[in-house]
C-alpha atoms as a PDB file:
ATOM      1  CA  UNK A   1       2.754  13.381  28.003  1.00  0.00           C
ATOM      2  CA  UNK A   2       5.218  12.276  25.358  1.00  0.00           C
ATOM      3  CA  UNK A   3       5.690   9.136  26.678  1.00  0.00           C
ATOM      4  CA  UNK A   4       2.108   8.669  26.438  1.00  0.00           C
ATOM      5  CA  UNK A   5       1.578   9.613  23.135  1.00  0.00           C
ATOM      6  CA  UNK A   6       4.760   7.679  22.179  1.00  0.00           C
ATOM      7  CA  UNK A   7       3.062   4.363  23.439  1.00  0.00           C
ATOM      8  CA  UNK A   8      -0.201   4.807  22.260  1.00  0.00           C
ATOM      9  CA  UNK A   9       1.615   5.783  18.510  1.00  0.00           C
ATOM     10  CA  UNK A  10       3.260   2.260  18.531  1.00  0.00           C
ATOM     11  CA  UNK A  11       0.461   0.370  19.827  1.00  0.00           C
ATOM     12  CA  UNK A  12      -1.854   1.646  17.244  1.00  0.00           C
ATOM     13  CA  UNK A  13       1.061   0.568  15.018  1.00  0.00           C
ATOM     14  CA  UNK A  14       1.768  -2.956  16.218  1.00  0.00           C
ATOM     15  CA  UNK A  15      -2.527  -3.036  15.842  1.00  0.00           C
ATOM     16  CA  UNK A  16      -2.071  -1.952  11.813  1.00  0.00           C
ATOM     17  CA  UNK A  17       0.494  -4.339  11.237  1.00  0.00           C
ATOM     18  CA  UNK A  18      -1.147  -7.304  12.397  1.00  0.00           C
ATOM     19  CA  UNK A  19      -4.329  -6.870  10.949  1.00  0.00           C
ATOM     20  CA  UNK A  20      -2.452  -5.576   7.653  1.00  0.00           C
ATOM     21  CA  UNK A  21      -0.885  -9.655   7.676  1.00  0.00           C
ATOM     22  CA  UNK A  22      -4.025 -11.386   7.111  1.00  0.00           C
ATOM     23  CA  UNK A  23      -5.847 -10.734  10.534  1.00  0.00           C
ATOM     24  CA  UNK A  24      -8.552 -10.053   9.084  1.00  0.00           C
ATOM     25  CA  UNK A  25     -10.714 -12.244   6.523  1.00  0.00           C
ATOM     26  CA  UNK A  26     -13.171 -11.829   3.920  1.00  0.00           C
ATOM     27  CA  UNK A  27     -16.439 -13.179   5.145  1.00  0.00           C
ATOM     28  CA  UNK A  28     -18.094 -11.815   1.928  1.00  0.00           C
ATOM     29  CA  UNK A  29     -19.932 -14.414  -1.047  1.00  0.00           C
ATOM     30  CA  UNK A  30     -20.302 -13.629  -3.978  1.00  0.00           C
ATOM     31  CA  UNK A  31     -21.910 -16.239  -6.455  1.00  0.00           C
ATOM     32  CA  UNK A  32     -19.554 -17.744  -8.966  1.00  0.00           C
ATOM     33  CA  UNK A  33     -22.031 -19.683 -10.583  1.00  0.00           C
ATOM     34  CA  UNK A  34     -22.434 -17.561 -13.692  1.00  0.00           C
ATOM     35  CA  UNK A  35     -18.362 -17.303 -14.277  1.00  0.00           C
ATOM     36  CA  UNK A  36     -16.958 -18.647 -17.311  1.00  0.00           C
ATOM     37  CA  UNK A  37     -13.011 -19.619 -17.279  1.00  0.00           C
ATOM     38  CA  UNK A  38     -11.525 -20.940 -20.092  1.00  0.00           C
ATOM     39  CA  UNK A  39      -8.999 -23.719 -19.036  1.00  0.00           C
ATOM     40  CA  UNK A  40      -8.172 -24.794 -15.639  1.00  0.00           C
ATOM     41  CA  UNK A  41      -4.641 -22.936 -15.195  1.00  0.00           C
ATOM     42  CA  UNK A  42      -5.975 -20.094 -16.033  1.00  0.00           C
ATOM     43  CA  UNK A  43      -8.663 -19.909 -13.651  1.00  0.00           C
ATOM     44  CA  UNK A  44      -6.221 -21.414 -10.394  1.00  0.00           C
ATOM     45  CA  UNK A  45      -3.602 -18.709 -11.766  1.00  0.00           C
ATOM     46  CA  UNK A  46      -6.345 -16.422 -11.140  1.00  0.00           C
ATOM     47  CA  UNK A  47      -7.240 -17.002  -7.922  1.00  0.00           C
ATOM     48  CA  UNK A  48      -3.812 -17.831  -7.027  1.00  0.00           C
ATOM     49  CA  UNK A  49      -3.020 -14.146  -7.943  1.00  0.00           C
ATOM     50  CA  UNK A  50      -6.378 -12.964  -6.448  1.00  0.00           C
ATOM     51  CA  UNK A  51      -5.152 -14.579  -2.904  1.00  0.00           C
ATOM     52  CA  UNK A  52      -2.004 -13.394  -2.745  1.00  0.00           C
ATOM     53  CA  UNK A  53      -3.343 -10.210  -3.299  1.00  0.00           C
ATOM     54  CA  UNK A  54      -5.745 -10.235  -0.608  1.00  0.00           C
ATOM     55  CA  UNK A  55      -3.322 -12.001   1.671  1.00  0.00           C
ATOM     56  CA  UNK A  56      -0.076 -11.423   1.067  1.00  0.00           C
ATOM     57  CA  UNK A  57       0.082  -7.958  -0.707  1.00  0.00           C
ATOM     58  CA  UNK A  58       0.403  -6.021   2.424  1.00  0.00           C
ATOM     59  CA  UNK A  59       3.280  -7.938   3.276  1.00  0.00           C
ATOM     60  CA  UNK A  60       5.145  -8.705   0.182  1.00  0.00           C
ATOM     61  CA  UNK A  61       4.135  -5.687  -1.503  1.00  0.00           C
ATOM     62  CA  UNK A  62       1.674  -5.596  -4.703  1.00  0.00           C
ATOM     63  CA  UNK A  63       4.110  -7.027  -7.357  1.00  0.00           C
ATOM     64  CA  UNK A  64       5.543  -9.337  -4.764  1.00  0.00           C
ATOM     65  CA  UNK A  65       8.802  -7.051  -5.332  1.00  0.00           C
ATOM     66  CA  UNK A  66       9.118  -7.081  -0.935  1.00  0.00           C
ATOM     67  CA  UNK A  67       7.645  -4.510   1.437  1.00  0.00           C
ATOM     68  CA  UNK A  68       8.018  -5.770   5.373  1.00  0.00           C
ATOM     69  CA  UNK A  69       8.090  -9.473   3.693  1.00  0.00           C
ATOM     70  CA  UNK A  70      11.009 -10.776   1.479  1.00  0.00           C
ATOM     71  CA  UNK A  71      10.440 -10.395  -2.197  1.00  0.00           C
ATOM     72  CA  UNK A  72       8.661 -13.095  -3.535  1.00  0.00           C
ATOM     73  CA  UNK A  73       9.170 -12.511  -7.885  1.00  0.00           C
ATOM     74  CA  UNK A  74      11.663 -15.397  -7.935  1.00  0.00           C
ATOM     75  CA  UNK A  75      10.929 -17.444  -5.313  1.00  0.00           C
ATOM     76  CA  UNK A  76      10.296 -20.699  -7.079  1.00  0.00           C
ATOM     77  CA  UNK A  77      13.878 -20.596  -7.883  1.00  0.00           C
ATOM     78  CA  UNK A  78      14.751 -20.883  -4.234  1.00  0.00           C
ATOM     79  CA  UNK A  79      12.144 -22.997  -2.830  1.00  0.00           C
ATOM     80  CA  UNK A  80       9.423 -26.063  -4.603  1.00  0.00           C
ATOM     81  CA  UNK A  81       5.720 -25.938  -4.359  1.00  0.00           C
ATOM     82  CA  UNK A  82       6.172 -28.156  -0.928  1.00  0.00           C
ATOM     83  CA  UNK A  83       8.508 -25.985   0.467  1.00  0.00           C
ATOM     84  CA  UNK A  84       6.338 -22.992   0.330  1.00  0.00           C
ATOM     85  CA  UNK A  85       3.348 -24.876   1.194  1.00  0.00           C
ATOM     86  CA  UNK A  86       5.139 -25.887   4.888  1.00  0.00           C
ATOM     87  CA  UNK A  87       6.131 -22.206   4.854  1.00  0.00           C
ATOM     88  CA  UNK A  88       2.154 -21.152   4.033  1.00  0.00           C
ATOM     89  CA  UNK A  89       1.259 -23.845   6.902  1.00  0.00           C
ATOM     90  CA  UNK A  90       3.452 -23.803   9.277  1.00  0.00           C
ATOM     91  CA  UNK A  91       5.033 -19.739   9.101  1.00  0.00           C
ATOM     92  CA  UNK A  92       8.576 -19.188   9.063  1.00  0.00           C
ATOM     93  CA  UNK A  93      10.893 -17.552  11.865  1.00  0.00           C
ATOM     94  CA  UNK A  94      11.270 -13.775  11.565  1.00  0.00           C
ATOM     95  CA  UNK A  95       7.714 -12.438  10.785  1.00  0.00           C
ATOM     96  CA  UNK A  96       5.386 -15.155   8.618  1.00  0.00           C
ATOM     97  CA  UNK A  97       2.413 -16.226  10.177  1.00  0.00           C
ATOM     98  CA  UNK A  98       1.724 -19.431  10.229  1.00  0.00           C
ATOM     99  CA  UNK A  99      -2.298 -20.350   8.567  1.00  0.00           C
ATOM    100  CA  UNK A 100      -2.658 -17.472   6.463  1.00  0.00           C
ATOM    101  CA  UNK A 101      -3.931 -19.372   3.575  1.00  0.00           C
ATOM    102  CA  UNK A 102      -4.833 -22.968   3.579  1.00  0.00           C
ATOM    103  CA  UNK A 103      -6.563 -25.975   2.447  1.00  0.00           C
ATOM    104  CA  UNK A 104      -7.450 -24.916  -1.627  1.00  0.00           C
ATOM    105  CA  UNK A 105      -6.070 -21.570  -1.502  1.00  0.00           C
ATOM    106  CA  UNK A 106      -2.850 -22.545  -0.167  1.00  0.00           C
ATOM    107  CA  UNK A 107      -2.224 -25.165  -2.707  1.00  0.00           C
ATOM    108  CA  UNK A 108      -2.859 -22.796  -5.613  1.00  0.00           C
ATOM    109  CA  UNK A 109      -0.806 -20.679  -3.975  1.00  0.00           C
ATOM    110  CA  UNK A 110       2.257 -22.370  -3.722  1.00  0.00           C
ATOM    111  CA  UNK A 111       1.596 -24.012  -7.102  1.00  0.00           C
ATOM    112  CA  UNK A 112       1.345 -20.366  -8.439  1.00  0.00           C
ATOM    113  CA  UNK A 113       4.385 -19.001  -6.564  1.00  0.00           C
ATOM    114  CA  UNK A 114       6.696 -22.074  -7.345  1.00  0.00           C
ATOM    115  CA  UNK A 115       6.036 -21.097 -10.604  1.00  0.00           C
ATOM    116  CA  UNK A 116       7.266 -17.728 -10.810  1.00  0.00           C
ATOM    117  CA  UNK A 117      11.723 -18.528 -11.233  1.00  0.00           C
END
């Protein structure tokens, strides 16, 4: 019986943790027509920090500060916007996906993470 519960306990985990890495996605529209942004870095800052909240959050925690992912507040310092777009494509050994975010979204992204030294 306990090894029963035991399995079904980390399967249900293993489940959570993959969906909790951008498993799932956001098939929701919502009509953006009306929006006003002032200047163009604002707005791609925006949803730069909008994606990686949706995305990434789970991951690297909600300040990027690390969770099950490394932290991410300095990582610009450590890697250019190229290098963490090939990490954003392509995953990285020990636990990134690879295709979380791409086309658009993954170049503000790594635009708005290469930023942050």
């Amino acid at each position: 019986m306990k090894k029963k519960l035991l399995a079904l306990l980390m399967g249900t985990t293993l489940v959570m943790g993959l969906a909790a890495c951008g498993g799932a996605s956001d098939t929701s529209k919502k009509d953006t027509s009306k929006e006003k942004t002032t200047t163009t870095e604002t707005a791609s800052a925006g949803d730069a920090q909008k994606i990686v909240s949706q995305k990434c959050s789970s991951c690297h925690g909600d300040n990027l500060q690390g969770a099950v992912g490394p932290n991410l507040q300095k990582v610009g310092s450590k890697y250019s916007k190229d290098q963490i777009l090939g990490i954003l494509k392509n995953g990285k050994e020990g636990g990134m996906p690879a295709g979380l975010i791409s086309g658009d979204d993954a170049d503000k992204v790594a635009t708005w993470l290469a930023a942050k030294k």
